[in-house]
PDB file of N, CA and C in Angstrom:
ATOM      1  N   UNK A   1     -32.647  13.217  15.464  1.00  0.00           N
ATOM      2  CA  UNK A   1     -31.872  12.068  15.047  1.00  0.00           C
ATOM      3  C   UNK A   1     -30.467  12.161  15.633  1.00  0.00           C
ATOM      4  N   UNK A   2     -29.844  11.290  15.921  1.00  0.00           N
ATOM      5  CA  UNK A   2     -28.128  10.739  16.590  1.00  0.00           C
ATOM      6  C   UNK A   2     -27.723  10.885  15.596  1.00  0.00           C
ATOM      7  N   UNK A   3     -26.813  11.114  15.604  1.00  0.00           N
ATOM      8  CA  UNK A   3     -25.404  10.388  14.915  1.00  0.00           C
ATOM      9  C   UNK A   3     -24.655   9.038  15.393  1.00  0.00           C
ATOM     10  N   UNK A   4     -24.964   8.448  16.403  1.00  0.00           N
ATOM     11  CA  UNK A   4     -24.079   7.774  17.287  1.00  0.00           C
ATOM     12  C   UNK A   4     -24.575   6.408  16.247  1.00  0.00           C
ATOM     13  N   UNK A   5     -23.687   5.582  15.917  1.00  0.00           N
ATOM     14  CA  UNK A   5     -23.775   4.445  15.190  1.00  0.00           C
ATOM     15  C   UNK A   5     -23.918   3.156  16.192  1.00  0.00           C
ATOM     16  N   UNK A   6     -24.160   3.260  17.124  1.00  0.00           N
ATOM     17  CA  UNK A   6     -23.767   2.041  18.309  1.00  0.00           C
ATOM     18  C   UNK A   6     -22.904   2.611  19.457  1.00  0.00           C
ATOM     19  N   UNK A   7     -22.577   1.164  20.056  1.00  0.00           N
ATOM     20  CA  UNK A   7     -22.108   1.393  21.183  1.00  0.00           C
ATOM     21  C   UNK A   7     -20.616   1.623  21.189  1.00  0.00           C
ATOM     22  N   UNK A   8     -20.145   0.387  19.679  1.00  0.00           N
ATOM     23  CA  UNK A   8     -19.102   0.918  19.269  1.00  0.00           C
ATOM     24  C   UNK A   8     -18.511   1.905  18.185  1.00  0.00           C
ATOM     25  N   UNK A   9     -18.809   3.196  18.498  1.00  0.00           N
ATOM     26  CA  UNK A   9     -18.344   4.008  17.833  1.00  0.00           C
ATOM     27  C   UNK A   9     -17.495   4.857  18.767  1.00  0.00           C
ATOM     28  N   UNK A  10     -17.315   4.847  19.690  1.00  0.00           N
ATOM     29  CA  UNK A  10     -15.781   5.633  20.515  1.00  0.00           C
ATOM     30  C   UNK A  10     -14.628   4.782  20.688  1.00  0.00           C
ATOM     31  N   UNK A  11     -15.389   2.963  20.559  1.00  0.00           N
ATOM     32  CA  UNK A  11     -13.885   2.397  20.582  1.00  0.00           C
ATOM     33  C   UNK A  11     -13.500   2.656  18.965  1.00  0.00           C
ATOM     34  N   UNK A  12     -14.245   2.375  18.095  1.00  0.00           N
ATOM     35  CA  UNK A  12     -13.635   2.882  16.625  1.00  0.00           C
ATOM     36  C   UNK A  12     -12.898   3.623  16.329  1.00  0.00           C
ATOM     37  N   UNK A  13     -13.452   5.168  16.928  1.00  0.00           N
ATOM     38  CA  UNK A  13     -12.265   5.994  17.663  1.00  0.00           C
ATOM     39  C   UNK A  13     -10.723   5.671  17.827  1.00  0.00           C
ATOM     40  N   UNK A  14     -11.186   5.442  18.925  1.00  0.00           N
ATOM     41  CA  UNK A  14      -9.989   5.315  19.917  1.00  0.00           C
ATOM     42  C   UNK A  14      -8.742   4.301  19.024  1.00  0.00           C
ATOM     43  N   UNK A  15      -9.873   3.460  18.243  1.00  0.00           N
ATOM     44  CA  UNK A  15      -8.927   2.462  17.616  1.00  0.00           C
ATOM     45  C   UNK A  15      -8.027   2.974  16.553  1.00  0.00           C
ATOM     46  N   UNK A  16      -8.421   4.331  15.237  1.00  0.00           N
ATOM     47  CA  UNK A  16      -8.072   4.553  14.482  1.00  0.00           C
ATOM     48  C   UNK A  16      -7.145   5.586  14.728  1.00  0.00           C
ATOM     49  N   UNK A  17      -7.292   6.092  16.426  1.00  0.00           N
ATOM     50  CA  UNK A  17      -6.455   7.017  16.602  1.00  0.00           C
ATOM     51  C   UNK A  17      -5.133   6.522  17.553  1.00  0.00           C
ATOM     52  N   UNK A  18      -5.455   5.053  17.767  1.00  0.00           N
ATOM     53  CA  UNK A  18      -3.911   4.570  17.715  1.00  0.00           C
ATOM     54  C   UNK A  18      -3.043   4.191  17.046  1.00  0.00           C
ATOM     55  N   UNK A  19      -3.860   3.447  16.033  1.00  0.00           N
ATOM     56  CA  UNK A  19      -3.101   3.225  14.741  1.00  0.00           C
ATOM     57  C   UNK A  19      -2.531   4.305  14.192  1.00  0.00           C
ATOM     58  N   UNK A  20      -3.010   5.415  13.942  1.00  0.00           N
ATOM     59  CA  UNK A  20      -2.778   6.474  13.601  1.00  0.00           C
ATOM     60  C   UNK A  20      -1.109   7.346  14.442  1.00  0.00           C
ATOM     61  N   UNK A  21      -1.154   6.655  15.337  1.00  0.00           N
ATOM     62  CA  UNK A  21      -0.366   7.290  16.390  1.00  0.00           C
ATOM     63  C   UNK A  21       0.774   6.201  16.145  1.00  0.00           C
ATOM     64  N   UNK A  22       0.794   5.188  16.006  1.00  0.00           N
ATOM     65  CA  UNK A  22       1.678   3.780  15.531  1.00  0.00           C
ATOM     66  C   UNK A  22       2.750   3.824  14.182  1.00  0.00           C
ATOM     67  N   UNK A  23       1.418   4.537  13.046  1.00  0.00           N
ATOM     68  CA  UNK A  23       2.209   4.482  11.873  1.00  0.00           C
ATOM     69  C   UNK A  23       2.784   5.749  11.552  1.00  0.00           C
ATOM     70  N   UNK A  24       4.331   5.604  11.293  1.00  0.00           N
ATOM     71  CA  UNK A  24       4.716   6.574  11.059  1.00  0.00           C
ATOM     72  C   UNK A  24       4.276   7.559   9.107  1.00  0.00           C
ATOM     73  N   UNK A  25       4.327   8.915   9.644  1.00  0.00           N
ATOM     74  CA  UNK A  25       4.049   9.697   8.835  1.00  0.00           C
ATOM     75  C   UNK A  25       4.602   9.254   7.118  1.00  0.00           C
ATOM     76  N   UNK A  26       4.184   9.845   6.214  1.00  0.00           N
ATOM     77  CA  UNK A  26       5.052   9.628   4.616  1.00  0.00           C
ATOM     78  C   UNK A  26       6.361  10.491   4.700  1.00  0.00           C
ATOM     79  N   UNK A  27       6.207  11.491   5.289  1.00  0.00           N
ATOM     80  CA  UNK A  27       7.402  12.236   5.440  1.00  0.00           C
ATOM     81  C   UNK A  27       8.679  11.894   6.236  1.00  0.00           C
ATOM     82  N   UNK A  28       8.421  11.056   7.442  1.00  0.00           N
ATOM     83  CA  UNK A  28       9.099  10.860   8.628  1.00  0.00           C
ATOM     84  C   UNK A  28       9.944   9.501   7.623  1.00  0.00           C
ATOM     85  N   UNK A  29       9.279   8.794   6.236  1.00  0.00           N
ATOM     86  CA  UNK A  29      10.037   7.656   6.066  1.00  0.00           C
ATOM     87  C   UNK A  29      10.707   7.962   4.573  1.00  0.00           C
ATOM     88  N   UNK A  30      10.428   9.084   3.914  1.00  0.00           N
ATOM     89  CA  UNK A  30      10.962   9.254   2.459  1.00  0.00           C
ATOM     90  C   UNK A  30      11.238  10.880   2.799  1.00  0.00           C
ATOM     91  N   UNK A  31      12.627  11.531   2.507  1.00  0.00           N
ATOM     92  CA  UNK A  31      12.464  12.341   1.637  1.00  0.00           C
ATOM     93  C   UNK A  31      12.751  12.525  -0.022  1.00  0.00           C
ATOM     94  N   UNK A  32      12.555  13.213  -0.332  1.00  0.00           N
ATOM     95  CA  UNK A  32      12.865  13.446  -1.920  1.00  0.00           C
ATOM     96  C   UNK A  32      13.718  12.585  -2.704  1.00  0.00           C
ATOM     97  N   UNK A  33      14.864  12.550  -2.197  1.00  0.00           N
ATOM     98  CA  UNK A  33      15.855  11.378  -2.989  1.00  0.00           C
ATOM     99  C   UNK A  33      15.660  10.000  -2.491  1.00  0.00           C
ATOM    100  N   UNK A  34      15.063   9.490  -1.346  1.00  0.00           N
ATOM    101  CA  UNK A  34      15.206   8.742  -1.121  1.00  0.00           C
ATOM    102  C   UNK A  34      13.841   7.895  -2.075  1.00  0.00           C
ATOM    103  N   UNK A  35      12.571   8.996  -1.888  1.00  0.00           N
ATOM    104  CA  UNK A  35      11.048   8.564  -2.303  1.00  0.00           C
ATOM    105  C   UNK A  35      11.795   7.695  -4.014  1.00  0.00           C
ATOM    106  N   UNK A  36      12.689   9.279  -4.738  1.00  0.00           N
ATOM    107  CA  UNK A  36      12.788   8.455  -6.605  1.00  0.00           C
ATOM    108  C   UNK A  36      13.297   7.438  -6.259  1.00  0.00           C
ATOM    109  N   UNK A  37      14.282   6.995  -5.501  1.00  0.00           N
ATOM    110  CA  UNK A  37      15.160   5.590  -5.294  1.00  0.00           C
ATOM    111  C   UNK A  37      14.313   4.333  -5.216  1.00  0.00           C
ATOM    112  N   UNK A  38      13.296   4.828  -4.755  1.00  0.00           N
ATOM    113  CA  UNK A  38      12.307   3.536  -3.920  1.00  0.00           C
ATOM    114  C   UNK A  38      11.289   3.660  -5.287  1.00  0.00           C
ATOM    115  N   UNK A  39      10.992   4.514  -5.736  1.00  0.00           N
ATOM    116  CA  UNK A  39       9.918   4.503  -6.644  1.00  0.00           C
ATOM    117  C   UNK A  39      11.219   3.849  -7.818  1.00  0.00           C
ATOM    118  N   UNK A  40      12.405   4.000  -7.749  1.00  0.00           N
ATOM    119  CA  UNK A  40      12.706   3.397  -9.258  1.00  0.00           C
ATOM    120  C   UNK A  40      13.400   2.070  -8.902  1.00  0.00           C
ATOM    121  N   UNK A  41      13.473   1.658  -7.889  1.00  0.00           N
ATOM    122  CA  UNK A  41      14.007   0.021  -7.769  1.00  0.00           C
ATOM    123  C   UNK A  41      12.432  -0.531  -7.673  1.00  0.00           C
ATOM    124  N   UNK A  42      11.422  -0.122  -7.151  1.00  0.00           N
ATOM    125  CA  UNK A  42      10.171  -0.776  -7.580  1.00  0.00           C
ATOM    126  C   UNK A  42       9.648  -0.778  -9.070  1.00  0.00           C
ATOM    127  N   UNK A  43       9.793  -0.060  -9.499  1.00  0.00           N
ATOM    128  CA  UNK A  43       9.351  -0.113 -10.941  1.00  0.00           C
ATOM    129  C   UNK A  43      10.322  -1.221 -11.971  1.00  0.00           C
ATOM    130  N   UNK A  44      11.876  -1.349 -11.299  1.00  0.00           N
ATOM    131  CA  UNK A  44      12.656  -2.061 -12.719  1.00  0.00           C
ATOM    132  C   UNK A  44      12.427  -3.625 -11.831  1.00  0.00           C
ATOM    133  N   UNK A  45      12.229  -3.341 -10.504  1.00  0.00           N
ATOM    134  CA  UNK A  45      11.804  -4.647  -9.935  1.00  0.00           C
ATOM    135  C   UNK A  45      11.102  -5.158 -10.337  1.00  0.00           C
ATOM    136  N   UNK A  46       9.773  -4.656 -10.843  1.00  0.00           N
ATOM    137  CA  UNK A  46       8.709  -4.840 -11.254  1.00  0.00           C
ATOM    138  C   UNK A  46       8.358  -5.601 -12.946  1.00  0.00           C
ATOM    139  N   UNK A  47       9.140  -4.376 -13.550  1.00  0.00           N
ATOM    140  CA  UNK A  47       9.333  -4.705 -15.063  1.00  0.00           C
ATOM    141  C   UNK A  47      10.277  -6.219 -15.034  1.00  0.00           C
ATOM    142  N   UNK A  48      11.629  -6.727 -13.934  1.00  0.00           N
ATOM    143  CA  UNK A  48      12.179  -7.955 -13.580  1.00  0.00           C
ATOM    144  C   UNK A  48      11.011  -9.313 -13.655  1.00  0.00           C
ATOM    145  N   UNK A  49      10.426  -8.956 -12.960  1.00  0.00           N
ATOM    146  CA  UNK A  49       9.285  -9.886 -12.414  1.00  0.00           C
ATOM    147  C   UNK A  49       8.939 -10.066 -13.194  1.00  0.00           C
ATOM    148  N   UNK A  50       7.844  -9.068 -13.985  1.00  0.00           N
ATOM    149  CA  UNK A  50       6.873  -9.199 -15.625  1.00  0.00           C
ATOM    150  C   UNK A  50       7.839 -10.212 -16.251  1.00  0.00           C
ATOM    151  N   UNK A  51       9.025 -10.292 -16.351  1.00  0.00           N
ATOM    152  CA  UNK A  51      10.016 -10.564 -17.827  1.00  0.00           C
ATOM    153  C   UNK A  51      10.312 -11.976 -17.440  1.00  0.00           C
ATOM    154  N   UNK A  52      10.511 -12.056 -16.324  1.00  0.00           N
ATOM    155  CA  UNK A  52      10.972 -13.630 -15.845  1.00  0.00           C
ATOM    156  C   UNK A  52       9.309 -14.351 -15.706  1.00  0.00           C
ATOM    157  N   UNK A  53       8.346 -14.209 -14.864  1.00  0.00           N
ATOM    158  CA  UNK A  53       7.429 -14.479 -15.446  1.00  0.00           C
ATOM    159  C   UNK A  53       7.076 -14.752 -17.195  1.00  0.00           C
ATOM    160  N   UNK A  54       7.243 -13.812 -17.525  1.00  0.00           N
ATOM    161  CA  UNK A  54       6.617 -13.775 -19.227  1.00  0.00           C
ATOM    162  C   UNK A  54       7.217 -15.354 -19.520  1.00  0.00           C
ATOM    163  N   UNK A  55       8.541 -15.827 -18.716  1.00  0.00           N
ATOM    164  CA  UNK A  55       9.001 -17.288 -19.711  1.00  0.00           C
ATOM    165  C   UNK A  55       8.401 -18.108 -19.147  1.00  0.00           C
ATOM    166  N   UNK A  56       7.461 -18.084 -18.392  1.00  0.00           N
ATOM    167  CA  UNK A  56       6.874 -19.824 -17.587  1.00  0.00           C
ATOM    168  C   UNK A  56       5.955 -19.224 -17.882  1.00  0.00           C
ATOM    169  N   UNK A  57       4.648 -17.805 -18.469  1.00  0.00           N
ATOM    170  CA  UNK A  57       3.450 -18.490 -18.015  1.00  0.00           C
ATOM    171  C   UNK A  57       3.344 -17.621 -19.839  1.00  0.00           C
ATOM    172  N   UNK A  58       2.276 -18.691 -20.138  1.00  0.00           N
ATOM    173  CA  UNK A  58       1.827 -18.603 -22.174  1.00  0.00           C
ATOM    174  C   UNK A  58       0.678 -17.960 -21.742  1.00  0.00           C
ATOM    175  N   UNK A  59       0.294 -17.462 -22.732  1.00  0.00           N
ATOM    176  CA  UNK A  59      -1.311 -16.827 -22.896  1.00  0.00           C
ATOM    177  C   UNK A  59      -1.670 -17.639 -24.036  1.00  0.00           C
ATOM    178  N   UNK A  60      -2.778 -18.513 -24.288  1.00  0.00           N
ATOM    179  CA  UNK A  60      -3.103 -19.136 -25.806  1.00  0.00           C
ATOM    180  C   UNK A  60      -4.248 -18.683 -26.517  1.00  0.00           C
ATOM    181  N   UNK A  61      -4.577 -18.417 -27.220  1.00  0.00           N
ATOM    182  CA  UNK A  61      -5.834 -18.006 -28.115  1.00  0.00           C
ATOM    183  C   UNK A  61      -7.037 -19.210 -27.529  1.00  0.00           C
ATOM    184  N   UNK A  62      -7.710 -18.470 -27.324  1.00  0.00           N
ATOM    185  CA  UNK A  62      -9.669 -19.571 -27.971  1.00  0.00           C
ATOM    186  C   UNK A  62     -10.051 -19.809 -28.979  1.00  0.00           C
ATOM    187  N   UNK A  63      -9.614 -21.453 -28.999  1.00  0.00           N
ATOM    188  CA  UNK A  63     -10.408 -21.355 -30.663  1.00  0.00           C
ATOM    189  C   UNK A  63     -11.697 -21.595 -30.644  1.00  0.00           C
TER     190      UNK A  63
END
């Protein structure tokens, strides 16, 4: 038995190993102080959103 999935399985390859080569690393874009900064303006951003939302949209019971 192959392994070979088709014809395209080396461009699949080739494809994931450019992308790969494109996006930069987790490390190369956060270190340590910078990662809590980003993790805590997303989170009160977040909790922002929920709260201003919460006044335009109701939830109503089924009767």
């Amino acid at each position: 038995m192959s392994n070979n999935n088709g014809p395209n399985n080396g461009y699949s390859i080739k494809l994931i190993n450019t992308l790969y080569r494109h996006v930069p690393a987790f490390t190369d874009i956060f270190d340590e102080e910078t990662w809590y900064m980003f993790v805590s303006c997303f989170v009160l951003g977040t909790i922002l959103l929920v709260f201003i939302l919460s006044r335009f949209i109701t939830i109503k019971p089924v009767d």
